[in-house]
C-alpha atoms as a PDB file:
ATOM      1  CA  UNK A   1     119.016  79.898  80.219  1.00  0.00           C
ATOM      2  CA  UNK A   2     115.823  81.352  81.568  1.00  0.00           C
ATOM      3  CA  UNK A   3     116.246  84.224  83.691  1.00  0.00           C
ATOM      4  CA  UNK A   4     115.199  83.981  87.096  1.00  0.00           C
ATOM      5  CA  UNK A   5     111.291  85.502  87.941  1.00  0.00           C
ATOM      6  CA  UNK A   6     113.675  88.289  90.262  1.00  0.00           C
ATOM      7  CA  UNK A   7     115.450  89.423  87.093  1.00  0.00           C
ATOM      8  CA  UNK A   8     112.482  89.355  85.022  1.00  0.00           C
ATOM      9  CA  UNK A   9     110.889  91.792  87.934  1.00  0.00           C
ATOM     10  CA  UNK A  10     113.705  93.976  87.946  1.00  0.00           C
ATOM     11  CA  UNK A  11     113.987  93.968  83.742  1.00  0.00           C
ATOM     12  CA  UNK A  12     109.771  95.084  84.048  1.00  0.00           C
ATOM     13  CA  UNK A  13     110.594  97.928  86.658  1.00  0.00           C
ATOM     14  CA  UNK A  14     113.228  99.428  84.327  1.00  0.00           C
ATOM     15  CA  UNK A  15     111.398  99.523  81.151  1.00  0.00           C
ATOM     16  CA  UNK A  16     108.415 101.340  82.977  1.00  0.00           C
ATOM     17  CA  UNK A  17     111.130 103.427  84.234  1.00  0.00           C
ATOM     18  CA  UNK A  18     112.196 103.831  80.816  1.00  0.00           C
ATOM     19  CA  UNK A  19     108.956 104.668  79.168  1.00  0.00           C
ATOM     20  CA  UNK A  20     107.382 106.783  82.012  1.00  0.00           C
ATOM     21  CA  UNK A  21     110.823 108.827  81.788  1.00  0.00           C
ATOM     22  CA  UNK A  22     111.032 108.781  78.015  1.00  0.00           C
ATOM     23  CA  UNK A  23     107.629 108.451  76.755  1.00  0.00           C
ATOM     24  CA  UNK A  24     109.157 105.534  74.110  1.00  0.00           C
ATOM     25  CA  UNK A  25     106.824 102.935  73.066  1.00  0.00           C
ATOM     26  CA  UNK A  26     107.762  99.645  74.576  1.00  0.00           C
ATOM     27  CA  UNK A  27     109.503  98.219  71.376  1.00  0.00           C
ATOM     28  CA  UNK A  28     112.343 100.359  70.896  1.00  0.00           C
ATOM     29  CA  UNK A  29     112.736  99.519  75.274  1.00  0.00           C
ATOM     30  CA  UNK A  30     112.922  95.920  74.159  1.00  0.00           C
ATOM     31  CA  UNK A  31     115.390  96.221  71.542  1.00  0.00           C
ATOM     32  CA  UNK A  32     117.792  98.238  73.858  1.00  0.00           C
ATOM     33  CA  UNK A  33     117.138  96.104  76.664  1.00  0.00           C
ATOM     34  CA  UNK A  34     118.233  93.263  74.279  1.00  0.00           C
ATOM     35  CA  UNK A  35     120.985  95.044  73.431  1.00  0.00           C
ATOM     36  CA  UNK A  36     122.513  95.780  76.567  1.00  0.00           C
ATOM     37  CA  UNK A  37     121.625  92.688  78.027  1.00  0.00           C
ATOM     38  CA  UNK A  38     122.410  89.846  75.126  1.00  0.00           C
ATOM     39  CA  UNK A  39     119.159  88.286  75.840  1.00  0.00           C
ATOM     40  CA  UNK A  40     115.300  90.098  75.073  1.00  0.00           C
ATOM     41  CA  UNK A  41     112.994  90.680  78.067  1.00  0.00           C
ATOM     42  CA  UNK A  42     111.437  87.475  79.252  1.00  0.00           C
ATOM     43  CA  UNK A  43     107.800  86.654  78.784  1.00  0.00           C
ATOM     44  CA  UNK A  44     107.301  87.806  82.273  1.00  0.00           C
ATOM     45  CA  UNK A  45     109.075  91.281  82.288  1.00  0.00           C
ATOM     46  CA  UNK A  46     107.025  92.109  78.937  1.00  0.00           C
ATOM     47  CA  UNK A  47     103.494  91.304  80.127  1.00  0.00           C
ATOM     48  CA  UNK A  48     104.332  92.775  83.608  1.00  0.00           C
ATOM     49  CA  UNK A  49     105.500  96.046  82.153  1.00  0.00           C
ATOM     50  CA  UNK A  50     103.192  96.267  79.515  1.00  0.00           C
ATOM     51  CA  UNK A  51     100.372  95.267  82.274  1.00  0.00           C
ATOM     52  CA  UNK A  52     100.891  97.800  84.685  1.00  0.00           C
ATOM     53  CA  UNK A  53     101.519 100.417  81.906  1.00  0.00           C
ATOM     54  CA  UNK A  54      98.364  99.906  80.746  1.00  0.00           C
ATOM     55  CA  UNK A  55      96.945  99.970  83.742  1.00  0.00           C
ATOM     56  CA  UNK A  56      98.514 102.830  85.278  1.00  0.00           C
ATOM     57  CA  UNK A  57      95.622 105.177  86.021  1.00  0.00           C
ATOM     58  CA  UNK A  58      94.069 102.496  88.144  1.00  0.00           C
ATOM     59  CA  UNK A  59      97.487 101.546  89.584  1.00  0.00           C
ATOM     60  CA  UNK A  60      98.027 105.044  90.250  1.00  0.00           C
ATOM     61  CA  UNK A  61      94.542 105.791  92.277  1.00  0.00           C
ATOM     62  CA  UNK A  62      95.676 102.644  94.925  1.00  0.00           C
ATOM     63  CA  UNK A  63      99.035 104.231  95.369  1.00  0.00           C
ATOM     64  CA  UNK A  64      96.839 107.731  95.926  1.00  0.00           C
ATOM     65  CA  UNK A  65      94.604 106.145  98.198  1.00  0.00           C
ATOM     66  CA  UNK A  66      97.409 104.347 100.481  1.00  0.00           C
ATOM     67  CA  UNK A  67     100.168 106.912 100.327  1.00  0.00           C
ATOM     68  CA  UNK A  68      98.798 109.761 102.880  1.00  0.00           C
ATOM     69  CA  UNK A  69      98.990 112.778 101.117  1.00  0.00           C
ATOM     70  CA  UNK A  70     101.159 112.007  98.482  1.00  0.00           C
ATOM     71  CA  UNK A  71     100.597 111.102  95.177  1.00  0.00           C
ATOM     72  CA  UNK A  72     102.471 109.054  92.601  1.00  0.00           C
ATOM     73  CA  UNK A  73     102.789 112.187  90.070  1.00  0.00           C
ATOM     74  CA  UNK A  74     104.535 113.447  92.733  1.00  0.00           C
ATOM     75  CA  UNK A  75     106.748 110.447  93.022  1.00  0.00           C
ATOM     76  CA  UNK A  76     109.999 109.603  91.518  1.00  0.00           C
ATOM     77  CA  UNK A  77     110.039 108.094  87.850  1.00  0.00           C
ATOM     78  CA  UNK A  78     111.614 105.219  89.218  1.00  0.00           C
ATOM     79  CA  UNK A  79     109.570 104.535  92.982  1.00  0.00           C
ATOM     80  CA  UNK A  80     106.537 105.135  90.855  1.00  0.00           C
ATOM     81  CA  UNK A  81     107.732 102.180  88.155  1.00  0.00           C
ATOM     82  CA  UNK A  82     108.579  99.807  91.222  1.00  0.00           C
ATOM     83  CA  UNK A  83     104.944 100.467  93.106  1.00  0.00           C
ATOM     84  CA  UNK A  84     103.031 100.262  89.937  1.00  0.00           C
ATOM     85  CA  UNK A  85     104.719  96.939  89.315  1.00  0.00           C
ATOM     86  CA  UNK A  86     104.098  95.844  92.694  1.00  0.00           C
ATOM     87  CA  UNK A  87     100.486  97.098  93.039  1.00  0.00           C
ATOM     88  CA  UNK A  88      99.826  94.961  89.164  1.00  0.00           C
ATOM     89  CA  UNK A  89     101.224  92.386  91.010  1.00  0.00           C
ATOM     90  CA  UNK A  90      98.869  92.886  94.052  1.00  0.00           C
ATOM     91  CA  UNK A  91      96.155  92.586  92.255  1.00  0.00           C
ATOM     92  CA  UNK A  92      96.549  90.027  89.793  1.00  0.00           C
ATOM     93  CA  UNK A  93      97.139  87.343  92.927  1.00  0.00           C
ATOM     94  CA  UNK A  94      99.495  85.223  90.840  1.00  0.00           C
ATOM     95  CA  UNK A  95     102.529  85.990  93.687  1.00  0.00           C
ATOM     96  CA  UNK A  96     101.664  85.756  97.422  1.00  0.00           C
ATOM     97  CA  UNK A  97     101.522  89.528  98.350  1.00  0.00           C
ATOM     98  CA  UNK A  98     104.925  89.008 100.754  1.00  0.00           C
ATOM     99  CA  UNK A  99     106.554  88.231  97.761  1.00  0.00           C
ATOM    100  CA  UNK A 100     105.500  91.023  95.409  1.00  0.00           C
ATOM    101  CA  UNK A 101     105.940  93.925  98.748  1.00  0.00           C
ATOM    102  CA  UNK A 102     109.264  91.994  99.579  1.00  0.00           C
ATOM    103  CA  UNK A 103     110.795  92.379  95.875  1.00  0.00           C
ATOM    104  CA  UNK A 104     109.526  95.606  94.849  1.00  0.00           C
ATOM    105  CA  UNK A 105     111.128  96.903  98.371  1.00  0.00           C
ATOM    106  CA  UNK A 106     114.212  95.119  97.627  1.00  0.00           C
ATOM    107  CA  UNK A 107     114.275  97.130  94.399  1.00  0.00           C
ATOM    108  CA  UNK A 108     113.807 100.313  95.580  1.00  0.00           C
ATOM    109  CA  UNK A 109     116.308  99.555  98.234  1.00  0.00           C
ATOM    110  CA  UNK A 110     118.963  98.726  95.749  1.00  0.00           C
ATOM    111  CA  UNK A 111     118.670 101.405  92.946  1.00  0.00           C
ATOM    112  CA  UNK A 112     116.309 104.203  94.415  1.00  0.00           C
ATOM    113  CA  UNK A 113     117.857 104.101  98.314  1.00  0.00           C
ATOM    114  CA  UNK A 114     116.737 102.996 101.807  1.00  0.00           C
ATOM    115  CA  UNK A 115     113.738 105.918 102.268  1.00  0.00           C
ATOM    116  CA  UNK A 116     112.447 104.599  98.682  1.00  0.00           C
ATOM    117  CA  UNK A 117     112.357 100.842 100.532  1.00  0.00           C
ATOM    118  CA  UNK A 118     110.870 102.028 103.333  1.00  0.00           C
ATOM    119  CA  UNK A 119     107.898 104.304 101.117  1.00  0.00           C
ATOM    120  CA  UNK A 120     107.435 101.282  99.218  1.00  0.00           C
ATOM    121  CA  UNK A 121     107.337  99.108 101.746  1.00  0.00           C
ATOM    122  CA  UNK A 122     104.258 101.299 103.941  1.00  0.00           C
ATOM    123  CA  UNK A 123     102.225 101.945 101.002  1.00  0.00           C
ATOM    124  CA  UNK A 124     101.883  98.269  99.613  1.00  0.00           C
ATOM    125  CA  UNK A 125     101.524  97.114 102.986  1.00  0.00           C
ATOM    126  CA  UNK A 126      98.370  99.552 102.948  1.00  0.00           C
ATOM    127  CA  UNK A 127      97.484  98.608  99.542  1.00  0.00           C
ATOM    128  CA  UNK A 128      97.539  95.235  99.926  1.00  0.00           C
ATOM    129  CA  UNK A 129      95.516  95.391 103.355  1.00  0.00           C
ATOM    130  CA  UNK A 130      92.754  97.096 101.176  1.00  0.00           C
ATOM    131  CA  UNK A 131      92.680  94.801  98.658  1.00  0.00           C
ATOM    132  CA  UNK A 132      92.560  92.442 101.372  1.00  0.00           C
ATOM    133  CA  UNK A 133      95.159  90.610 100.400  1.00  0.00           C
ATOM    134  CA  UNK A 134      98.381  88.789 101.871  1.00  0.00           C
ATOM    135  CA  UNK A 135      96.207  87.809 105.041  1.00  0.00           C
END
């Protein structure tokens, strides 16, 4: 069974949780997200994480930019994970932007707590206005 595009999201949050947090290379991640889970990471959840992990320093500057005087080194391992995700996301324009905000807010809602949703929530919607996207 494939796992849902949701899942996949959530799977690609938690291993950039996991290698922001841990500074592990992505395969060991895999093989313990594999083992935990009794599947590997979908197609999806690899390329995402692996995306915005590579991408990070750019990622990071659009967080900067729309996160009034705060800055994602400042952040929580795991808020930071779920904007970078969402910003990749943003920017790649393969997910309307009220999808990508909507999940990544739902994420932070359900394992950071409801001030993370609401963070999340205020800087992609200013991200995503710069980019001019979601319109």
């Amino acid at each position: 069974m494939t796992e849902s595009r949701r899942t996949q999201r959530r799977a690609a949050a938690f291993l950039l949780y996991q290698r922001d947090l841990t500074g592990s290379e992505f395969a060991p991640l895999y093989e313990a997200y594999e083992r935990d889970n009794g599947t590997p990471p979908g197609d999806f959840a690899r390329s995402a994480a692996e995306g915005a992990w590579a991408q990070r320093e750019r990622l990071d500057a659009a967080i900067d930019a729309a996160a009034n005087e705060w800055t994602a080194d400042r952040m929580a391992v795991l808020e930071r994970s779920i904007l970078r995700l969402a910003v990749w996301e943003l920017s790649g324009g393969a997910v309307p932007a009220g999808v990508a905000i909507d999940e990544a807010v739902t994420l932070a809602k359900r394992y950071a707590s409801p001030e993370a949703g609401a963070l999340v929530n205020g800087i992609l919607g200013r991200v995503a206005r710069e980019q001019g996207v979601g319109k």
